[in-house]
N, C-alpha and C. Protein backbone atom coordinates (compact mmCIF):
# COMPACT_ATOMS: atom_id res chain seq x y z
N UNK A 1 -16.30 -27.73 42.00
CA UNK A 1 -16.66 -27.97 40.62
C UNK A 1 -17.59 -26.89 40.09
N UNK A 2 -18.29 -26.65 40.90
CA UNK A 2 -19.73 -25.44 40.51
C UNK A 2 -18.69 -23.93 40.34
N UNK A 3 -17.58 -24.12 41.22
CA UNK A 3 -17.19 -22.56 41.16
C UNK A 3 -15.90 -22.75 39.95
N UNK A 4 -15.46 -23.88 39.74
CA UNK A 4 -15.14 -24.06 38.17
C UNK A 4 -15.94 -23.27 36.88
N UNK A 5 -16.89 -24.28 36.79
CA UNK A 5 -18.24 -24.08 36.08
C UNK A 5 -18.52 -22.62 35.77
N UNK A 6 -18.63 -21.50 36.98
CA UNK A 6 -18.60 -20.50 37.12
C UNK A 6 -18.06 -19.34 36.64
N UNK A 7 -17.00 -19.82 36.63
CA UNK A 7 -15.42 -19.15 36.15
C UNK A 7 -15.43 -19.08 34.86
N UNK A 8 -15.56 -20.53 34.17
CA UNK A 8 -15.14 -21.01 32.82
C UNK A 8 -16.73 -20.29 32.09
N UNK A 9 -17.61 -20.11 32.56
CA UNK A 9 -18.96 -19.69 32.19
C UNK A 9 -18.55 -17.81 31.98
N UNK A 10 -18.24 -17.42 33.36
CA UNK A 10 -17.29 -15.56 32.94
C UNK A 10 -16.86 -16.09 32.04
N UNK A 11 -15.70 -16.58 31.56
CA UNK A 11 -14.48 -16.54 30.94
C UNK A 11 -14.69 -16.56 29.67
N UNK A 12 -15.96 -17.42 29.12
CA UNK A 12 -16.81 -17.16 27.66
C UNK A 12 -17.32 -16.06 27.25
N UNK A 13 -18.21 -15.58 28.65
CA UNK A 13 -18.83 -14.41 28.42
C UNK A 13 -18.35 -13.51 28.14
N UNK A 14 -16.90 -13.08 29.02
CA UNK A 14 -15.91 -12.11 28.83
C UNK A 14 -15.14 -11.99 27.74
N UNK A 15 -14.77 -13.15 26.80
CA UNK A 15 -14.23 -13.69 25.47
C UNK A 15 -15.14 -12.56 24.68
N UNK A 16 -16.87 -13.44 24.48
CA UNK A 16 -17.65 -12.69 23.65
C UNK A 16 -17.70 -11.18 23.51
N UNK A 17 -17.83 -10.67 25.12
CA UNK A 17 -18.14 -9.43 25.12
C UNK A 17 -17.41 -8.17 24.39
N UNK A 18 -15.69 -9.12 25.00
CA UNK A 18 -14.55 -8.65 24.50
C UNK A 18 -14.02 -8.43 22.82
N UNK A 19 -14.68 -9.59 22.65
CA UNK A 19 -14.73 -9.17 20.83
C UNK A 19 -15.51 -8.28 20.14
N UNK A 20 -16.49 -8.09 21.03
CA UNK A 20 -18.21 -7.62 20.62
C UNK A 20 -17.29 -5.73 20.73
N UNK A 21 -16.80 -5.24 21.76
CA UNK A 21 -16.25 -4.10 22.05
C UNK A 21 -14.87 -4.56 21.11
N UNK A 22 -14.15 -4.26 20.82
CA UNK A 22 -13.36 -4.48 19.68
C UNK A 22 -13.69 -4.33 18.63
N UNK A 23 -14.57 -4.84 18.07
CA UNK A 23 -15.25 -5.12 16.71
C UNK A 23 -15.89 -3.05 16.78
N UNK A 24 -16.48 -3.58 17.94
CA UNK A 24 -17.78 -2.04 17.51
C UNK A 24 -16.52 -0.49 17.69
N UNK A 25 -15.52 -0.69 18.41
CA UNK A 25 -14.44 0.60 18.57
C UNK A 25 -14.30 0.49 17.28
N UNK A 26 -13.90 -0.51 16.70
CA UNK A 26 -12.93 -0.09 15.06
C UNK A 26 -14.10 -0.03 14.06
N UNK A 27 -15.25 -0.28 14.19
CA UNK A 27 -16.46 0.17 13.01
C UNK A 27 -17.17 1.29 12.96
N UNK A 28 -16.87 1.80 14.32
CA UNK A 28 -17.31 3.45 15.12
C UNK A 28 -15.91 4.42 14.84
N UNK A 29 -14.73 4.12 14.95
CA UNK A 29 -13.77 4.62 14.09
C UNK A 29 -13.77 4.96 12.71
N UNK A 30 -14.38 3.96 11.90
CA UNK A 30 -14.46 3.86 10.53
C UNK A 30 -15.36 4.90 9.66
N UNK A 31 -16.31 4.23 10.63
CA UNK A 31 -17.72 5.10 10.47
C UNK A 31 -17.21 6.90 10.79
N UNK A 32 -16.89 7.04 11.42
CA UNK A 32 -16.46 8.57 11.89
C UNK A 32 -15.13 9.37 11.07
N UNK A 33 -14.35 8.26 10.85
CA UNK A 33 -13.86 8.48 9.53
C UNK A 33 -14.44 8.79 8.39
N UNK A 34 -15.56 7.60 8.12
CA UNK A 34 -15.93 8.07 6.10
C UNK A 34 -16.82 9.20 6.89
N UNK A 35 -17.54 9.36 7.41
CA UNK A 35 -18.54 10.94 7.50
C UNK A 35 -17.14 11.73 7.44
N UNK A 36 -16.32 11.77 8.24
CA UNK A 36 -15.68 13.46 8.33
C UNK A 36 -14.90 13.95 6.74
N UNK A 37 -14.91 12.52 5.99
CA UNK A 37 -14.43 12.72 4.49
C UNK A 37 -15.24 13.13 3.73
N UNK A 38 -16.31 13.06 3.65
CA UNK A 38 -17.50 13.95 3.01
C UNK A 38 -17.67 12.65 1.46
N UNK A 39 -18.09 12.94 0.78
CA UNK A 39 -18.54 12.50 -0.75
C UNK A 39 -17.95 10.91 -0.93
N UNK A 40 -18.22 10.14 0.38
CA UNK A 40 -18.08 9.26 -0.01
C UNK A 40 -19.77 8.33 -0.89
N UNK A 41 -20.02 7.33 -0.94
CA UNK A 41 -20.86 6.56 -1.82
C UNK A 41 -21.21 5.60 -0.74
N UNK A 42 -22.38 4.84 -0.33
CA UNK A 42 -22.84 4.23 0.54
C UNK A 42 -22.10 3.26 -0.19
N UNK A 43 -21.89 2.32 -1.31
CA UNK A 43 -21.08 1.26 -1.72
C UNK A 43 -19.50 1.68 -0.83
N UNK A 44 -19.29 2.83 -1.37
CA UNK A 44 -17.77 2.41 -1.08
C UNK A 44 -17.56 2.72 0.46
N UNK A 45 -18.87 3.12 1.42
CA UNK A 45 -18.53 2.87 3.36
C UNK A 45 -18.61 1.57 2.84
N UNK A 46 -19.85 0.96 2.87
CA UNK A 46 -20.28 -0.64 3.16
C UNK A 46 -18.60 -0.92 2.79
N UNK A 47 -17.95 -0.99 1.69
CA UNK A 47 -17.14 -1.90 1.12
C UNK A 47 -15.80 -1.51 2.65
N UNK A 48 -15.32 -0.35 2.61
CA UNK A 48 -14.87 0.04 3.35
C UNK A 48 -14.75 -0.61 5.05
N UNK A 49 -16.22 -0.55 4.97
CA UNK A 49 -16.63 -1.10 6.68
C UNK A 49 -16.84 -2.85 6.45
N UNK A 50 -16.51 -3.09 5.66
CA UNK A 50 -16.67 -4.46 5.50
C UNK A 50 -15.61 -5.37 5.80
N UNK A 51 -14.24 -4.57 4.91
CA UNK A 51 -13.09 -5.07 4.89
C UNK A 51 -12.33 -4.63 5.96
N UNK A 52 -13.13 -3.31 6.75
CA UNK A 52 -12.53 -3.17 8.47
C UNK A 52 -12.65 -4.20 9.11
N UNK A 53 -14.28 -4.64 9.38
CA UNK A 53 -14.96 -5.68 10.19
C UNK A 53 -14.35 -7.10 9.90
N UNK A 54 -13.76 -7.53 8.49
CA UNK A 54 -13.07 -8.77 8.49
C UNK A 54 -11.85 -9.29 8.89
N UNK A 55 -10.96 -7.48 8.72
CA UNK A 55 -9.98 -7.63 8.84
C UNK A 55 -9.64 -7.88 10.28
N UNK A 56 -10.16 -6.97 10.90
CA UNK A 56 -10.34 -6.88 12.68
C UNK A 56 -10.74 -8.31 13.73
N UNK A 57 -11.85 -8.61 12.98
CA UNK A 57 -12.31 -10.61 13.65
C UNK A 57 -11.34 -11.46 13.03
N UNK A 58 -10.45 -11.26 11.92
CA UNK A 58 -8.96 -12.13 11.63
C UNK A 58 -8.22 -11.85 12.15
N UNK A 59 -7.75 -10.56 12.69
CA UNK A 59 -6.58 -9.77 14.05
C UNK A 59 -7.54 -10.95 15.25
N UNK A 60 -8.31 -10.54 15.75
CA UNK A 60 -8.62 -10.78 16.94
C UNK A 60 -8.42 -12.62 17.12
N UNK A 61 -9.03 -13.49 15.67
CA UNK A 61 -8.89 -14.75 15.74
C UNK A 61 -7.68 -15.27 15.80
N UNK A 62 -6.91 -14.72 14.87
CA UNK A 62 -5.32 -14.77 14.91
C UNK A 62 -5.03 -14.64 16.22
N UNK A 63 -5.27 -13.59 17.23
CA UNK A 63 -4.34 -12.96 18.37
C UNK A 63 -5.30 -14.25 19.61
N UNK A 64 -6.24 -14.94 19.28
CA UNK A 64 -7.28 -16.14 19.94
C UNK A 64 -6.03 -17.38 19.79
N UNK A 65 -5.56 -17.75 18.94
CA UNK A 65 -4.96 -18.38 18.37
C UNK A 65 -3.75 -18.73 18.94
N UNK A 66 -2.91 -17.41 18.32
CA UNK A 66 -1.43 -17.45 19.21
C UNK A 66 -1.46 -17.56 21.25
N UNK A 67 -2.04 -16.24 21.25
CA UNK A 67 -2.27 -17.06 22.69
C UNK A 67 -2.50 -18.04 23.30
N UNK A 68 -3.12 -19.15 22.64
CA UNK A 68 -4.34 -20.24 22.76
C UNK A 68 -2.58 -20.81 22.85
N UNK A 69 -1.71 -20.91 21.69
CA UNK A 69 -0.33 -21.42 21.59
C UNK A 69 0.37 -21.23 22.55
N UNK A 70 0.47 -19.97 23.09
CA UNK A 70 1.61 -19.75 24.36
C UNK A 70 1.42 -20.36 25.64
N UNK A 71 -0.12 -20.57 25.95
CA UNK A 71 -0.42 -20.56 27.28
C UNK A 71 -0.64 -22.40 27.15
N UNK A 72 -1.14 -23.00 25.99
CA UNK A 72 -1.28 -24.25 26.41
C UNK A 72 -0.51 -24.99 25.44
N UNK A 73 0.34 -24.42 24.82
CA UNK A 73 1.53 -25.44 23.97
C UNK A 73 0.81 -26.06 23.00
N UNK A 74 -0.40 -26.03 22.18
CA UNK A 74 -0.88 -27.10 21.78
C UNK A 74 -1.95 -26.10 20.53
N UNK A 75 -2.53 -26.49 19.71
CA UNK A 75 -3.26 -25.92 18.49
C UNK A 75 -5.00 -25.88 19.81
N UNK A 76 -6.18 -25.54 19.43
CA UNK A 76 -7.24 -25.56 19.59
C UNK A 76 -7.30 -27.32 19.31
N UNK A 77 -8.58 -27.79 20.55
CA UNK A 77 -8.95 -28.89 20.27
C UNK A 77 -10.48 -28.25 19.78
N UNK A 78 -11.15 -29.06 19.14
CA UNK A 78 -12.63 -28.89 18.84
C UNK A 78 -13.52 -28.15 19.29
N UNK A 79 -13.96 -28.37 20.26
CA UNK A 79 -14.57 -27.24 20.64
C UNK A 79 -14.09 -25.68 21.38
N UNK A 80 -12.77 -25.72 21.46
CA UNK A 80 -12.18 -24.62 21.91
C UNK A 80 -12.08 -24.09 20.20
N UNK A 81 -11.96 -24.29 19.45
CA UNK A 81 -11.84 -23.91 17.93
C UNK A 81 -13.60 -23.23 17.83
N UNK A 82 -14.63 -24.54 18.05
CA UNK A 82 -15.69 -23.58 17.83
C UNK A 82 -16.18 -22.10 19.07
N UNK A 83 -15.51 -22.35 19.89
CA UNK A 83 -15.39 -21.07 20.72
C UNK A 83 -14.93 -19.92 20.53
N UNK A 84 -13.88 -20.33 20.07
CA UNK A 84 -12.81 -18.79 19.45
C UNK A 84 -13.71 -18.43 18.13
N UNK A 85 -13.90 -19.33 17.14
CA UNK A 85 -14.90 -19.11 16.36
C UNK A 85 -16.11 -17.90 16.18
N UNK A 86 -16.83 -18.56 17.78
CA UNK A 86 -17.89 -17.83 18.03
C UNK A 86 -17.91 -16.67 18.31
N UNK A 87 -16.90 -16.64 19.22
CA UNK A 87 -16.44 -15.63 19.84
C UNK A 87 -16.08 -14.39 18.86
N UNK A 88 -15.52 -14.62 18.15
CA UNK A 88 -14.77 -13.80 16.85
C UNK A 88 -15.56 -13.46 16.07
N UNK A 89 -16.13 -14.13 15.66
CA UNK A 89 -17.17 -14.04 14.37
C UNK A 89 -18.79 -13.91 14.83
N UNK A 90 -18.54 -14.28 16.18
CA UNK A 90 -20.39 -13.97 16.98
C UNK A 90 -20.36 -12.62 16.95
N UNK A 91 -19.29 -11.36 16.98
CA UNK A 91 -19.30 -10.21 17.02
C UNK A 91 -19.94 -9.79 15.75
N UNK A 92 -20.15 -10.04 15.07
CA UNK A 92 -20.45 -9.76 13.74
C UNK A 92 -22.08 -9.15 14.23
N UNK A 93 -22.77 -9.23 14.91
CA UNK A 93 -24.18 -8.97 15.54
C UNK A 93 -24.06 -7.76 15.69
N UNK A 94 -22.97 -6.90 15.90
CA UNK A 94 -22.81 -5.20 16.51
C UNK A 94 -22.55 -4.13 15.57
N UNK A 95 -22.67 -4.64 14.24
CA UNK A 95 -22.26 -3.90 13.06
C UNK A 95 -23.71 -4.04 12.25
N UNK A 96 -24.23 -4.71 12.60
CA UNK A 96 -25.28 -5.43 11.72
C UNK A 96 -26.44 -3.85 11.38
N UNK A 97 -26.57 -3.06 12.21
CA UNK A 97 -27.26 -1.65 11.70
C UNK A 97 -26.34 -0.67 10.91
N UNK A 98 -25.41 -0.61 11.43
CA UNK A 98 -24.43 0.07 9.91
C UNK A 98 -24.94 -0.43 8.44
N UNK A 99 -24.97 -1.62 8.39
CA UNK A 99 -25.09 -1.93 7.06
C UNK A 99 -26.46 -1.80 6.73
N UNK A 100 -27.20 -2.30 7.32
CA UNK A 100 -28.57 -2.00 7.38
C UNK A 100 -28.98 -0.40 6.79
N UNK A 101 -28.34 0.43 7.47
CA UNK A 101 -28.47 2.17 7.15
C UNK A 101 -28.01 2.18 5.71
N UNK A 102 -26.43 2.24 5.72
CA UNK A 102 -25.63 1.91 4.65
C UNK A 102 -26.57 1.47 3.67
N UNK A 103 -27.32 0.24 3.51
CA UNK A 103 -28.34 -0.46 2.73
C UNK A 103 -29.38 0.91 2.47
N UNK A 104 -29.72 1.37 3.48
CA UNK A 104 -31.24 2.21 2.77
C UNK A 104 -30.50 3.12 1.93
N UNK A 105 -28.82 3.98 2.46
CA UNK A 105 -28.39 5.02 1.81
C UNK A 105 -28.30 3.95 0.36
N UNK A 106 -27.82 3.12 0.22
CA UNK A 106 -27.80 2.74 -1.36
C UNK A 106 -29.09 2.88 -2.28
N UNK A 107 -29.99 2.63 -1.21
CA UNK A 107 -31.78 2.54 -2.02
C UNK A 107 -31.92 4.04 -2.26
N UNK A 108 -31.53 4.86 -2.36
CA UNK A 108 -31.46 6.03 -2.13
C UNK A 108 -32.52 6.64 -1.34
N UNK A 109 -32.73 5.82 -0.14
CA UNK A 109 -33.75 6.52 0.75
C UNK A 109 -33.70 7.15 2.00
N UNK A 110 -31.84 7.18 1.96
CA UNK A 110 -31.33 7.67 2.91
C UNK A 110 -30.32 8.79 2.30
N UNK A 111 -29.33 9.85 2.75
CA UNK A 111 -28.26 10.23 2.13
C UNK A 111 -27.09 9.14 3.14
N UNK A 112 -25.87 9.30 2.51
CA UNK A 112 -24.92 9.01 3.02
C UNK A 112 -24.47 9.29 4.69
N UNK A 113 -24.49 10.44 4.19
CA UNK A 113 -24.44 11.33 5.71
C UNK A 113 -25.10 10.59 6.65
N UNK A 114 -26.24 10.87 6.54
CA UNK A 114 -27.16 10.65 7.15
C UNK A 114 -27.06 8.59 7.62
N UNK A 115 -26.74 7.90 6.99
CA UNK A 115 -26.12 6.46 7.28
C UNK A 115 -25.54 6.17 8.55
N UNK A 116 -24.07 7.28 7.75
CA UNK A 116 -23.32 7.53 8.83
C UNK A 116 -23.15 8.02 9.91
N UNK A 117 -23.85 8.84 9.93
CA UNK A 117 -24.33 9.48 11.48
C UNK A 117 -25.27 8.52 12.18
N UNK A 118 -26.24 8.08 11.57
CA UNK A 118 -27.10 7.06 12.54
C UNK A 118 -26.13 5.42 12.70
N UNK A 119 -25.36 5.51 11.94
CA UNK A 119 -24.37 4.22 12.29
C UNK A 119 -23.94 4.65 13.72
N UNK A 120 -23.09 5.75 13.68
CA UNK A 120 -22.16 6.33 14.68
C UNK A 120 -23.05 6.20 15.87
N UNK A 121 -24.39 6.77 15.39
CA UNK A 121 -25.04 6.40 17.01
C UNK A 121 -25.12 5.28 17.37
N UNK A 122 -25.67 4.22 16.37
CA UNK A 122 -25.88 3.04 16.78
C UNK A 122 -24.39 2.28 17.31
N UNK A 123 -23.53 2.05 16.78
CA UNK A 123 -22.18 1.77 17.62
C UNK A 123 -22.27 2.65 18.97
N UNK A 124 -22.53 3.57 18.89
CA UNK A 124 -22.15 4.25 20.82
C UNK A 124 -23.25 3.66 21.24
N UNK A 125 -24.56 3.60 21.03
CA UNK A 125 -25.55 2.92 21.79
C UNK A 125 -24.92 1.13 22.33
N UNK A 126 -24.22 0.33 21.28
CA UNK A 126 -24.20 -0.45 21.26
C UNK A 126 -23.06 -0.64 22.04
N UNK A 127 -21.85 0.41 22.38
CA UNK A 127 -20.87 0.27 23.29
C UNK A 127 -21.49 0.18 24.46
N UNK A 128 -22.76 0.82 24.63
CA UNK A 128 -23.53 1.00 26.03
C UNK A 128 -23.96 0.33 26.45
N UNK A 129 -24.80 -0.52 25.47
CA UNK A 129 -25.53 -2.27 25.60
C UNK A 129 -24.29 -3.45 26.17
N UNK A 130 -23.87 -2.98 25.61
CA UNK A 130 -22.22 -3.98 25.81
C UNK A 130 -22.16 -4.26 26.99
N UNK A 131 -21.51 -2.39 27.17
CA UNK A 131 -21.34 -2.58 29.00
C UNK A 131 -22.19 -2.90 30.07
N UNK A 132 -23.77 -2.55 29.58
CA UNK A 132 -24.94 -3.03 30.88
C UNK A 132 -24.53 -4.20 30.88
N UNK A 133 -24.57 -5.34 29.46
CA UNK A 133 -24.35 -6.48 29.96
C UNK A 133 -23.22 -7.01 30.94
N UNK A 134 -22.32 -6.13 30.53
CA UNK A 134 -21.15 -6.86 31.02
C UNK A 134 -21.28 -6.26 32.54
N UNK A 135 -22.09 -5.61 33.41
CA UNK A 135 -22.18 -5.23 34.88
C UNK A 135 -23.32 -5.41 35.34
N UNK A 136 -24.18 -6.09 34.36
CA UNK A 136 -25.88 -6.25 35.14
C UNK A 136 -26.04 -7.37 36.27
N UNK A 137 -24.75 -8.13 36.27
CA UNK A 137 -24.78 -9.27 37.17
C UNK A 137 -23.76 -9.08 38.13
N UNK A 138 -22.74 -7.86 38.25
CA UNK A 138 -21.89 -7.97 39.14
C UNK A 138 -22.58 -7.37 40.64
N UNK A 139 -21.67 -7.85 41.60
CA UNK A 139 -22.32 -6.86 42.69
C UNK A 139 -22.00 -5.64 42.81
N UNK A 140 -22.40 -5.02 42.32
CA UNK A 140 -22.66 -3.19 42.26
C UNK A 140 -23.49 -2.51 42.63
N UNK A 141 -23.29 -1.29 42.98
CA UNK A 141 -24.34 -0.40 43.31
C UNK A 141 -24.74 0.30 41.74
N UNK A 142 -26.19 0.54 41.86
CA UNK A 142 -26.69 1.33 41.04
C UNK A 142 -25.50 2.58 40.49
N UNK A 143 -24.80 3.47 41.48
CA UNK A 143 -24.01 4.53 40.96
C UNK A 143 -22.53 3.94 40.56
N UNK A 144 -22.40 2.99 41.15
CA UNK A 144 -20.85 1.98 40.50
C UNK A 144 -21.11 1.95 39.33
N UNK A 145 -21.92 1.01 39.17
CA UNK A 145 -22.67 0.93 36.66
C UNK A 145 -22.93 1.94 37.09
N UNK A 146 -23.69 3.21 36.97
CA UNK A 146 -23.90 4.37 35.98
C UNK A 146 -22.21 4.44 36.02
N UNK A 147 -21.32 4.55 36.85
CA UNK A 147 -19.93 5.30 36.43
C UNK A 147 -19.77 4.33 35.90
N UNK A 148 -19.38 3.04 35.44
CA UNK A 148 -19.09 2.31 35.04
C UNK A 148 -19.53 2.20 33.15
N UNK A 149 -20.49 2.13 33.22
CA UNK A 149 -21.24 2.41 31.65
C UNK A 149 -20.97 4.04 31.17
N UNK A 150 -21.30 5.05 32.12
CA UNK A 150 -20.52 6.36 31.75
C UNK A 150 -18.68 6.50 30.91
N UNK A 151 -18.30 5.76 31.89
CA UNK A 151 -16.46 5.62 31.50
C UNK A 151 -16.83 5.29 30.10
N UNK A 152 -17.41 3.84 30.11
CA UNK A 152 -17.36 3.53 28.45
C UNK A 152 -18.32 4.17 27.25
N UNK A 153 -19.13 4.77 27.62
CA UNK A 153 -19.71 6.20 26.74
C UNK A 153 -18.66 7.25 26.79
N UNK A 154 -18.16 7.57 27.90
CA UNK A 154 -16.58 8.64 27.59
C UNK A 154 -15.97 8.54 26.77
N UNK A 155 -15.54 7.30 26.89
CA UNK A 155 -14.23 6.35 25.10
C UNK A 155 -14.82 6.56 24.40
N UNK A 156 -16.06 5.95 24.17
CA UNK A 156 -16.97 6.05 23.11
C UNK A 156 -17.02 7.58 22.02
N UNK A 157 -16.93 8.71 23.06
CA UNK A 157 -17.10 9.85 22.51
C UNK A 157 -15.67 10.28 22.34
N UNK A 158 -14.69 9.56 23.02
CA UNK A 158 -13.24 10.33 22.45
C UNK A 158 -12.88 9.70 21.42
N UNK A 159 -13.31 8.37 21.24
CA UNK A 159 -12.82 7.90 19.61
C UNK A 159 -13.11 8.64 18.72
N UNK A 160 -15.09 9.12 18.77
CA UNK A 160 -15.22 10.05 18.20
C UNK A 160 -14.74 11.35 17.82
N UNK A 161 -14.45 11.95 19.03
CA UNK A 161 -13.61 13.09 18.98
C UNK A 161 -11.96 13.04 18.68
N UNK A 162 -11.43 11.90 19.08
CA UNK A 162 -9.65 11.84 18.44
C UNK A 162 -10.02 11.87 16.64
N UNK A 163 -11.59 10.78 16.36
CA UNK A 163 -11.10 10.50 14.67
C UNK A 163 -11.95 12.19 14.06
N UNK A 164 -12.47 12.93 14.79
CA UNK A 164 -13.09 14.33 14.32
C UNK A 164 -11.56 15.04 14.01
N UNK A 165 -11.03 15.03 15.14
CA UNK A 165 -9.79 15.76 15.12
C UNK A 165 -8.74 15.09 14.28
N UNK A 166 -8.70 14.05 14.03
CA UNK A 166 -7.71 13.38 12.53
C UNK A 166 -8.08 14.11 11.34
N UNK A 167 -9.46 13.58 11.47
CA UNK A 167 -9.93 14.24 9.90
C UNK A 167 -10.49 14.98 9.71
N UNK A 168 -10.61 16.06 10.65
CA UNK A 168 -11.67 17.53 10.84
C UNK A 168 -10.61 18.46 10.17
């Protein structure tokens, strides 16, 4: 029962985490997008990164959903509804300094640019946070996580670099 417990306890965590990385790839995409376009307006990222971030936790709830259908024949009961929920929409925590920046560039106490570039960091920082969590409890060696959190700072910088090279 405890190694039930156990399992079903990963299996949340891994849900969350999994949305949390999802969410932050396609707002670190976005973000690297409006900078390499130049003259955009801190209104029209925010609006931009807004309607990414909604659209993306409705892909992901949707794709919570159908699966939820294939594997157990049946709609969400109650609290599996507020799970997927959470799960989906708890990601919403990893974007939360984009807008924040975004916000000062509107006060005009930031430039645009400048938003966007400290967004971009903050998403790669936050791909990084991601991953400690997701290996601070496995049994690993110290150099297993560094390669492990390294790999996902790698992605991190080729999203960057595939969306430089789209729109460079």
């Amino acid at each position: 029962m405890a190694a039930e417990i156990d399992e079903a306890e990963r299996a949340a965590r891994a849900a969350h985490l999994k949305e949390r990385i999802y969410l932050t790839f396609a707002a670190l995409a976005v973000v690297i997008t409006l900078s390499t376009h130049g003259h955009v307006s801190a209104g029209e990222a925010a609006t931009t990164l807004i309607v990414t971030v909604m659209g993306t936790l409705l892909a992901v709830f949707t794709a919570d959903l159908i699966s939820h259908l294939v594997v157990h024949e049946r709609l969400f009961t109650p609290p599996e509804l507020r799970h997927a929920l959470a799960s989906s929409f708890g990601a919403l925590s990893t974007v939360v300094l984009p807008f924040v920046f975004l916000g000062f560039a509107g006060l005009d106490a930031w430039s645009t640019d400048a938003a966007l570039r400290a967004s971009a960091i903050a998403l790669l920082a936050s791909l990084i946070v991601i991953g400690w969590i997701a290996v601070r409890r496995m049994p690993l060696t110290w150099s297993q996580r560094l390669v492990a959190l390294g790999a996902e700072a790698a992605l991190g910088l080729a999203v960057i670099g595939l969306q430089v090279l789209a729109h460079g």
